[in-house]
Every structure is written in C-alpha cells, then in structure tokens.
PDB file of N, CA and C in Angstrom:
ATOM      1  N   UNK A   1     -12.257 -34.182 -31.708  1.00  0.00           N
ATOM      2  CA  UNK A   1     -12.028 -33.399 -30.512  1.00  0.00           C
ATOM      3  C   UNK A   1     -13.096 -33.690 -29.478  1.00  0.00           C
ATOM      4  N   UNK A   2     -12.549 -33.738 -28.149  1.00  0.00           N
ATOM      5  CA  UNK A   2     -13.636 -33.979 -27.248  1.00  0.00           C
ATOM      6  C   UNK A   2     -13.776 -32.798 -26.940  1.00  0.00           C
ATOM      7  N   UNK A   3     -15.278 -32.552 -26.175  1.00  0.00           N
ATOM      8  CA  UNK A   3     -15.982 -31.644 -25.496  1.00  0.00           C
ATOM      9  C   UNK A   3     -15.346 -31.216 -24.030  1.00  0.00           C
ATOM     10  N   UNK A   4     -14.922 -30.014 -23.785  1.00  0.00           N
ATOM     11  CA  UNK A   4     -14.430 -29.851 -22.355  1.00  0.00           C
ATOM     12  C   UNK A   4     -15.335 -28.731 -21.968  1.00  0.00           C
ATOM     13  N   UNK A   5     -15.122 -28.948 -20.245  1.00  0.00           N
ATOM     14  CA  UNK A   5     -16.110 -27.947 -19.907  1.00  0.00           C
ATOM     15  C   UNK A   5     -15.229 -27.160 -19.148  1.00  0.00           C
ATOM     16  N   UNK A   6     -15.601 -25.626 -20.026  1.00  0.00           N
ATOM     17  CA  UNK A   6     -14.840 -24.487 -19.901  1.00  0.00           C
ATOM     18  C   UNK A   6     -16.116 -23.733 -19.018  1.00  0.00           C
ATOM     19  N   UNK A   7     -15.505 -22.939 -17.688  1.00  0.00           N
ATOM     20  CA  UNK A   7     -15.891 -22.442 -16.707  1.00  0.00           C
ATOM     21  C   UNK A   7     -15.683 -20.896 -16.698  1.00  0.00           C
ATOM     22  N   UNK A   8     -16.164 -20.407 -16.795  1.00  0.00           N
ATOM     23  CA  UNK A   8     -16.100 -18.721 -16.982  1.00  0.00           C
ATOM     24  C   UNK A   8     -15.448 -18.168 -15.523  1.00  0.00           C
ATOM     25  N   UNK A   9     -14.818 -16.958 -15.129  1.00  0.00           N
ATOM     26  CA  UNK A   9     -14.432 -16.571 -13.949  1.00  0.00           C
ATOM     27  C   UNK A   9     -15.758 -15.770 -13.541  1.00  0.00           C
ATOM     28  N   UNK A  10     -16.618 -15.165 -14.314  1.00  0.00           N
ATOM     29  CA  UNK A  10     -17.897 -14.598 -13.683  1.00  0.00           C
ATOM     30  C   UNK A  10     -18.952 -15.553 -13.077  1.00  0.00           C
ATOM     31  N   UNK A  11     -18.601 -17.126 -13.525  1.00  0.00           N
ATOM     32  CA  UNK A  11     -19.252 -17.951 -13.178  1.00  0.00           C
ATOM     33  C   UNK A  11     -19.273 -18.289 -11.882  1.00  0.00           C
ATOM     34  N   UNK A  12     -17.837 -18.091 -11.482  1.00  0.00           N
ATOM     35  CA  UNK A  12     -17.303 -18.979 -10.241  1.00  0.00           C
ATOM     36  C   UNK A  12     -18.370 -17.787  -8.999  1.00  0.00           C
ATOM     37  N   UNK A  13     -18.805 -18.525  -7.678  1.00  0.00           N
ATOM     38  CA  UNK A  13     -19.353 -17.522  -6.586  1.00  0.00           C
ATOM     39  C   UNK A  13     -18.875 -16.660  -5.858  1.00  0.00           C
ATOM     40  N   UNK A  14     -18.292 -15.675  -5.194  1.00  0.00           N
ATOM     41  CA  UNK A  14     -18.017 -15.000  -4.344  1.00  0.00           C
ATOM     42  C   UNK A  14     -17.889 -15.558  -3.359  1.00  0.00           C
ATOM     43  N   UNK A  15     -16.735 -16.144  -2.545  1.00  0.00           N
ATOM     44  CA  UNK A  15     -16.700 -16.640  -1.084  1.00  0.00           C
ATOM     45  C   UNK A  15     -16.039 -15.725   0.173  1.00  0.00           C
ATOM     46  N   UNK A  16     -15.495 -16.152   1.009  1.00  0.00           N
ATOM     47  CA  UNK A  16     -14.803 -15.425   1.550  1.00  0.00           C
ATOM     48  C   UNK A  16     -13.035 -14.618   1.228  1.00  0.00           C
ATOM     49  N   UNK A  17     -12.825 -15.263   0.227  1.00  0.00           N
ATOM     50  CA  UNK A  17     -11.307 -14.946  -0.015  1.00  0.00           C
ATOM     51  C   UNK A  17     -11.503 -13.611  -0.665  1.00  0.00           C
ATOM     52  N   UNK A  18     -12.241 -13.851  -1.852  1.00  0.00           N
ATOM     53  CA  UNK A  18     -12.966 -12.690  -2.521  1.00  0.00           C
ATOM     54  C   UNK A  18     -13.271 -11.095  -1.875  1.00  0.00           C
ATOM     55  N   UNK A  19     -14.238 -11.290  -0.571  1.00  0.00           N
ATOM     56  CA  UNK A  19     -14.342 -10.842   0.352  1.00  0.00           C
ATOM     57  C   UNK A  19     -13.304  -9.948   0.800  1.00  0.00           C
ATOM     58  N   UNK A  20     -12.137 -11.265   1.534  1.00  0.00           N
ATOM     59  CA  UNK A  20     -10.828 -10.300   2.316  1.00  0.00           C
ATOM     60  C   UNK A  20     -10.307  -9.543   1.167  1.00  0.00           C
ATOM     61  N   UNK A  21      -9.906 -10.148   0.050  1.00  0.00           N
ATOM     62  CA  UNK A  21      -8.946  -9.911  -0.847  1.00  0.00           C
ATOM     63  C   UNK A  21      -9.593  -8.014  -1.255  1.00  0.00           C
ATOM     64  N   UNK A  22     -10.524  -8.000  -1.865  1.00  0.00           N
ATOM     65  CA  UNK A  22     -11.299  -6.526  -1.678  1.00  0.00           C
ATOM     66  C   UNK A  22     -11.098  -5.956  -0.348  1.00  0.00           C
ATOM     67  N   UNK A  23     -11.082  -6.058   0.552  1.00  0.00           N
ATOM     68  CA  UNK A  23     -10.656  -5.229   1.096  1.00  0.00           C
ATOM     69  C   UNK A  23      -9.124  -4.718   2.055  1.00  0.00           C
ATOM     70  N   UNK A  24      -8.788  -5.716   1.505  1.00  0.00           N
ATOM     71  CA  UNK A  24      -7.031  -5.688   1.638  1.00  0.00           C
ATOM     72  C   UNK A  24      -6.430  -4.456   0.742  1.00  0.00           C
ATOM     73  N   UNK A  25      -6.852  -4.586  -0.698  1.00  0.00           N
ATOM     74  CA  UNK A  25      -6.418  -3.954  -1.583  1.00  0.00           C
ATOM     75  C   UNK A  25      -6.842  -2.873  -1.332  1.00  0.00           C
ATOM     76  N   UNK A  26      -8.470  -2.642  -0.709  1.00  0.00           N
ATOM     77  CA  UNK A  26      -8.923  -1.326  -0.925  1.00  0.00           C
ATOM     78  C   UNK A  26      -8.423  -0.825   0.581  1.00  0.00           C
ATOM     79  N   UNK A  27      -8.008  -1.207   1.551  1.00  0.00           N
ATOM     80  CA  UNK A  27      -7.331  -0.882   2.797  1.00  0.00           C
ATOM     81  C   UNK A  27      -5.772  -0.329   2.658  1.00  0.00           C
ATOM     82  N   UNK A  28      -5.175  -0.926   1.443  1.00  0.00           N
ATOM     83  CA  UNK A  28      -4.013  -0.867   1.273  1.00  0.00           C
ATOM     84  C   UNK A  28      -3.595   0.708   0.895  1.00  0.00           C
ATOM     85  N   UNK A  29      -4.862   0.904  -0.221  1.00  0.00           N
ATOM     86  CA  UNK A  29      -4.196   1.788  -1.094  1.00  0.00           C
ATOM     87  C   UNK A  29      -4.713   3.106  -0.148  1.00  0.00           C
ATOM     88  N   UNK A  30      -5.954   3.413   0.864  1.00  0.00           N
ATOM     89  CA  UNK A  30      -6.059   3.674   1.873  1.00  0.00           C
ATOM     90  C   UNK A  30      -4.962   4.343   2.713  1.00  0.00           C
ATOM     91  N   UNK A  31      -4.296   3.103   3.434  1.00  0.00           N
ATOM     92  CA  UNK A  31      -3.092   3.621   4.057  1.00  0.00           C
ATOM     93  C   UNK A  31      -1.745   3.954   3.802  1.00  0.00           C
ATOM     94  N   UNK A  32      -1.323   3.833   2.203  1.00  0.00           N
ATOM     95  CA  UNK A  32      -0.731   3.973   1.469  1.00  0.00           C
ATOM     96  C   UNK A  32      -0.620   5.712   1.379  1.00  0.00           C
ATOM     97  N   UNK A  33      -1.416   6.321   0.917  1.00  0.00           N
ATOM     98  CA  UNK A  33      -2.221   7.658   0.999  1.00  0.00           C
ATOM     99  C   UNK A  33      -2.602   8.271   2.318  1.00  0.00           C
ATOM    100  N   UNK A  34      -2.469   7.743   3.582  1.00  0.00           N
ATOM    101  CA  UNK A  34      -2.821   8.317   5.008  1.00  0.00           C
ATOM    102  C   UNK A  34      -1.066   8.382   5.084  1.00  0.00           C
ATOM    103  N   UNK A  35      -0.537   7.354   5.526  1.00  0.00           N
ATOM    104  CA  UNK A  35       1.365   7.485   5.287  1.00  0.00           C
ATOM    105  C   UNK A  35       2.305   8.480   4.578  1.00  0.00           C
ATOM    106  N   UNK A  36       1.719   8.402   3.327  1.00  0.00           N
ATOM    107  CA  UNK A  36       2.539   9.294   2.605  1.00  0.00           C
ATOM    108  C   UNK A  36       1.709  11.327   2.475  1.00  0.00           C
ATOM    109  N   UNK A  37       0.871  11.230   2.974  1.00  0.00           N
ATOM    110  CA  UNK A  37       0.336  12.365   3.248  1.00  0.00           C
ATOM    111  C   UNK A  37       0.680  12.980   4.932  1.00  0.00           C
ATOM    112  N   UNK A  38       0.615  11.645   6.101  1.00  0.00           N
ATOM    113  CA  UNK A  38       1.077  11.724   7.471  1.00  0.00           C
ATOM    114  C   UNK A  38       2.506  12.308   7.213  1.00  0.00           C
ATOM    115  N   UNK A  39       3.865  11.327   6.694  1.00  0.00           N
ATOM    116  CA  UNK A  39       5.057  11.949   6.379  1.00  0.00           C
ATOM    117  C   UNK A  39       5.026  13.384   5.874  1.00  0.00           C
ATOM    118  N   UNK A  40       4.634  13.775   5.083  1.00  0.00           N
ATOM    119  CA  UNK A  40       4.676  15.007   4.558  1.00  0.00           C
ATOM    120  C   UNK A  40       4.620  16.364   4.943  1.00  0.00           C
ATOM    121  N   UNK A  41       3.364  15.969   5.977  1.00  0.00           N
ATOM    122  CA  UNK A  41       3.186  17.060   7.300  1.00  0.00           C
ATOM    123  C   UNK A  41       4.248  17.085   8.037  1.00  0.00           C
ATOM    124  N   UNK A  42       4.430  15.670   8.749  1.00  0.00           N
ATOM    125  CA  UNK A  42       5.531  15.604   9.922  1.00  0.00           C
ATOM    126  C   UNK A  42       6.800  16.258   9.543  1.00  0.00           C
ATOM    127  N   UNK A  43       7.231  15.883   8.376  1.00  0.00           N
ATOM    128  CA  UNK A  43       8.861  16.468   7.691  1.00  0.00           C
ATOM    129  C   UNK A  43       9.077  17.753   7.732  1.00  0.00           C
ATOM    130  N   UNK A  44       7.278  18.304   7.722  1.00  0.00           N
ATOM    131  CA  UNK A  44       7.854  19.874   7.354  1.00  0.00           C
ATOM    132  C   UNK A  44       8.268  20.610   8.941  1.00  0.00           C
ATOM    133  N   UNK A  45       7.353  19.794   9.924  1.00  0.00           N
ATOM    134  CA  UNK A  45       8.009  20.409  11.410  1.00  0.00           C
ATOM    135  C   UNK A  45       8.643  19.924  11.452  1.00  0.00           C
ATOM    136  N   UNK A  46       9.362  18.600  11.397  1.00  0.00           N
ATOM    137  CA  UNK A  46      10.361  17.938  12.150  1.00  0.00           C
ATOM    138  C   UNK A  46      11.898  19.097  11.108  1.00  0.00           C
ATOM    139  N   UNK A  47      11.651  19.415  10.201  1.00  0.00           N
ATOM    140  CA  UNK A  47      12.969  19.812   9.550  1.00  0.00           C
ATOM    141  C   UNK A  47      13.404  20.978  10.135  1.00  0.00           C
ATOM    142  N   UNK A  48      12.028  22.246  10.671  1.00  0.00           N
ATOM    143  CA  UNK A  48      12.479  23.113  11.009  1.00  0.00           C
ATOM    144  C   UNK A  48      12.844  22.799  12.776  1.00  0.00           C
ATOM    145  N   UNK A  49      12.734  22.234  12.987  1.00  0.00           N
ATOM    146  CA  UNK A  49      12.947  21.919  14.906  1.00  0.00           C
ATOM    147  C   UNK A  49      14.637  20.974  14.650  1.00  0.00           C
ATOM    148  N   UNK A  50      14.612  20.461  13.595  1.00  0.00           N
ATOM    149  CA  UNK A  50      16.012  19.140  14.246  1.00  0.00           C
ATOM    150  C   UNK A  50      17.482  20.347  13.074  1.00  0.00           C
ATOM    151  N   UNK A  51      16.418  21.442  12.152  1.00  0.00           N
ATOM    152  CA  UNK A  51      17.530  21.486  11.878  1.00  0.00           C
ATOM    153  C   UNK A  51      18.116  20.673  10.755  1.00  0.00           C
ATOM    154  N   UNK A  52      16.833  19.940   9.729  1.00  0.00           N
ATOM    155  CA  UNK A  52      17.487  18.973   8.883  1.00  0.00           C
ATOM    156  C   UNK A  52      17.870  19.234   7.611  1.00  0.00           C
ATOM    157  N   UNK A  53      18.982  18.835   6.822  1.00  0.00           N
ATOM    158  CA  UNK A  53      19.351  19.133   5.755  1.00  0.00           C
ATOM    159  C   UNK A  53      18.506  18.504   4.670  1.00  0.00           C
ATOM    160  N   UNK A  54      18.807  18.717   3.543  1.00  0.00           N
ATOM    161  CA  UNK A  54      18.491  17.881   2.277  1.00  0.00           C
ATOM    162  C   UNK A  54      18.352  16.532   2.505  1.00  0.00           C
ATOM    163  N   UNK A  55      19.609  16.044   2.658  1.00  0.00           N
ATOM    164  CA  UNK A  55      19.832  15.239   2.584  1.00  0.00           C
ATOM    165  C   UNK A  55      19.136  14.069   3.442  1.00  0.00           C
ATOM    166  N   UNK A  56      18.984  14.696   4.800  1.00  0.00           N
ATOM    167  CA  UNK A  56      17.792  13.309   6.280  1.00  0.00           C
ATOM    168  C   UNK A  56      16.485  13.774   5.715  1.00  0.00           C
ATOM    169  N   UNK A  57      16.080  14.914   4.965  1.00  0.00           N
ATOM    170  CA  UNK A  57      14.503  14.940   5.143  1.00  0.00           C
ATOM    171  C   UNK A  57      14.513  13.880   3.438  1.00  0.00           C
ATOM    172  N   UNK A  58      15.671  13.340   2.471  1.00  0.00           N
ATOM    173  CA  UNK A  58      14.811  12.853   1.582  1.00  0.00           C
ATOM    174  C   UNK A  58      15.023  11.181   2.095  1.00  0.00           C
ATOM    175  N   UNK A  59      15.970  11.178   3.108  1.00  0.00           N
ATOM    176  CA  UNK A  59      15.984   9.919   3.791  1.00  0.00           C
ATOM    177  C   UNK A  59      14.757   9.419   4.789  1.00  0.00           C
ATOM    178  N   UNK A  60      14.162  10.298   5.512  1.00  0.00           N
ATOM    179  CA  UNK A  60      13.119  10.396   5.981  1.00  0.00           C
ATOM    180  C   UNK A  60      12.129   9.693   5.051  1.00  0.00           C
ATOM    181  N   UNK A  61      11.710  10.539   3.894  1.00  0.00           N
ATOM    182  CA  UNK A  61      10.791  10.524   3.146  1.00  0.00           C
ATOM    183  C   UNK A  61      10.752   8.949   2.667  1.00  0.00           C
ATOM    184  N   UNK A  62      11.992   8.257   2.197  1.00  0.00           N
ATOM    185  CA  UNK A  62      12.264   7.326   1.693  1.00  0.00           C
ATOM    186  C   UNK A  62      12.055   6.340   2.202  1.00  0.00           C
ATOM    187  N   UNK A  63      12.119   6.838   3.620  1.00  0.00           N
ATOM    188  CA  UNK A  63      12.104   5.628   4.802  1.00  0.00           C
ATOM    189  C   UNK A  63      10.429   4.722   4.476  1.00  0.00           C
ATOM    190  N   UNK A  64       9.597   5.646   4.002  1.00  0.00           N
ATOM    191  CA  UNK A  64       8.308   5.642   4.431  1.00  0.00           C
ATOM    192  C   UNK A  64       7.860   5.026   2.897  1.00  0.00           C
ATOM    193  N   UNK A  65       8.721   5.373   1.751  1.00  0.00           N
ATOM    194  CA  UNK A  65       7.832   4.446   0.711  1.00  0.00           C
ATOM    195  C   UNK A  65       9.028   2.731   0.803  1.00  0.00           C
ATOM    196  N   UNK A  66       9.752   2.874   1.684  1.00  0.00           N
ATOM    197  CA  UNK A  66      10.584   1.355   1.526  1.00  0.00           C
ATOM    198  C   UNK A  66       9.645   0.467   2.387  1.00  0.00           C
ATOM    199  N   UNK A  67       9.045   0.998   3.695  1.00  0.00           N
ATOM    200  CA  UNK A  67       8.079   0.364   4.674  1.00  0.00           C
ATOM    201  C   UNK A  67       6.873   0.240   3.708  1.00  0.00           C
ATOM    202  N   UNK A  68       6.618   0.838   3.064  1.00  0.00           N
ATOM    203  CA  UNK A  68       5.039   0.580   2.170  1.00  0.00           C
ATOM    204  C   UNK A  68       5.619  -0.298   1.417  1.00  0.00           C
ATOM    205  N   UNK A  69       6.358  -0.289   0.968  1.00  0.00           N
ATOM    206  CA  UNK A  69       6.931  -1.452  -0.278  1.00  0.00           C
ATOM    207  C   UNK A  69       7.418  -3.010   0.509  1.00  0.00           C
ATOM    208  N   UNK A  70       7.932  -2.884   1.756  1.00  0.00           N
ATOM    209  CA  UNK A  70       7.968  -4.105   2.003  1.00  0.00           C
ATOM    210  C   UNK A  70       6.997  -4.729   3.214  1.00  0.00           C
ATOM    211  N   UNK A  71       5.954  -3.684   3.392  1.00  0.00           N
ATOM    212  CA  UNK A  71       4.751  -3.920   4.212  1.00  0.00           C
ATOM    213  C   UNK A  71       4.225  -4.567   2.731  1.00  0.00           C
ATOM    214  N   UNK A  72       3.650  -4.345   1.611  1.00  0.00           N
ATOM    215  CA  UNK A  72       3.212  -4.753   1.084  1.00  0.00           C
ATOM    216  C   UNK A  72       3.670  -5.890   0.235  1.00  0.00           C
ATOM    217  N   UNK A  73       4.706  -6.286   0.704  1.00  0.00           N
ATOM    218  CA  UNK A  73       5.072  -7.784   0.090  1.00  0.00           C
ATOM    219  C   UNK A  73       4.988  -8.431   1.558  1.00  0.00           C
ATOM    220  N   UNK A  74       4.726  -8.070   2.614  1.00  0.00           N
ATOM    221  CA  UNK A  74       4.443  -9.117   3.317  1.00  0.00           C
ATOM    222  C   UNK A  74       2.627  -9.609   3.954  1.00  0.00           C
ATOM    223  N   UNK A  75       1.839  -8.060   3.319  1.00  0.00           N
ATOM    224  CA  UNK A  75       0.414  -8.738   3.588  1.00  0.00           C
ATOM    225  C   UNK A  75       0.183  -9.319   2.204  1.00  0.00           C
TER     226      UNK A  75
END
C-alpha cells in the first residue's frame, strides 16, 4: 500500500467563503424568525379590519413560510 496524504477539515484555513457562508446561515435563521414573528402580528390586525375568514388568514400565513422556503433555495 502506498502512503497518501490525508488532510483533516480542521486543517484546512478559514478564507473568505467560510466567512460569508457563517453569516448567511446565521442571517438566515435571523430573518426567518423576524418574518414569521412580523406575519403573526400583522394577521391578527389585518383579520379583524378585512374581515378574514379561516381560511385567507391560513393562506396568508402560508404565503410567508413558501417565500422563506423558496428565498432560501435561491440564496
């Protein structure tokens, strides 16, 4: 058997990708939690002013984790 040289991932340095990538994730989950806490407030006035049933406030609601879900397949 030959000798290969195996590289550890704690080995490798910290560059810039490293960098963004931390704070993408930690930005994400951030506004993830500002959104779905923002909706929550808004629904409860917007339901009593428009008058909304069951049914638009869980469409509402839904609206807001489909935009997080495909905001986050596109950053």
């Amino acid at each position: 058997m030959s000798a290969t040289n195996h590289v550890s991932i704690e080995d490798v340095p910290l560059n810039k990708f490293h960098k963004r990538l931390t704070i993408s994730v930690g930005g994400a989950s951030l506004m993830d939690g500002y959104i779905l806490s923002i909706i929550g407030v808004a629904l409860v006035q917007m339901t009593a002013q428009l008058n909304l049933d069951n049914f638009w406030q869980g469409l509402i609601a839904t609206s807001a984790l489909i935009g997080i879900f495909i905001g986050g397949l596109f950053s």
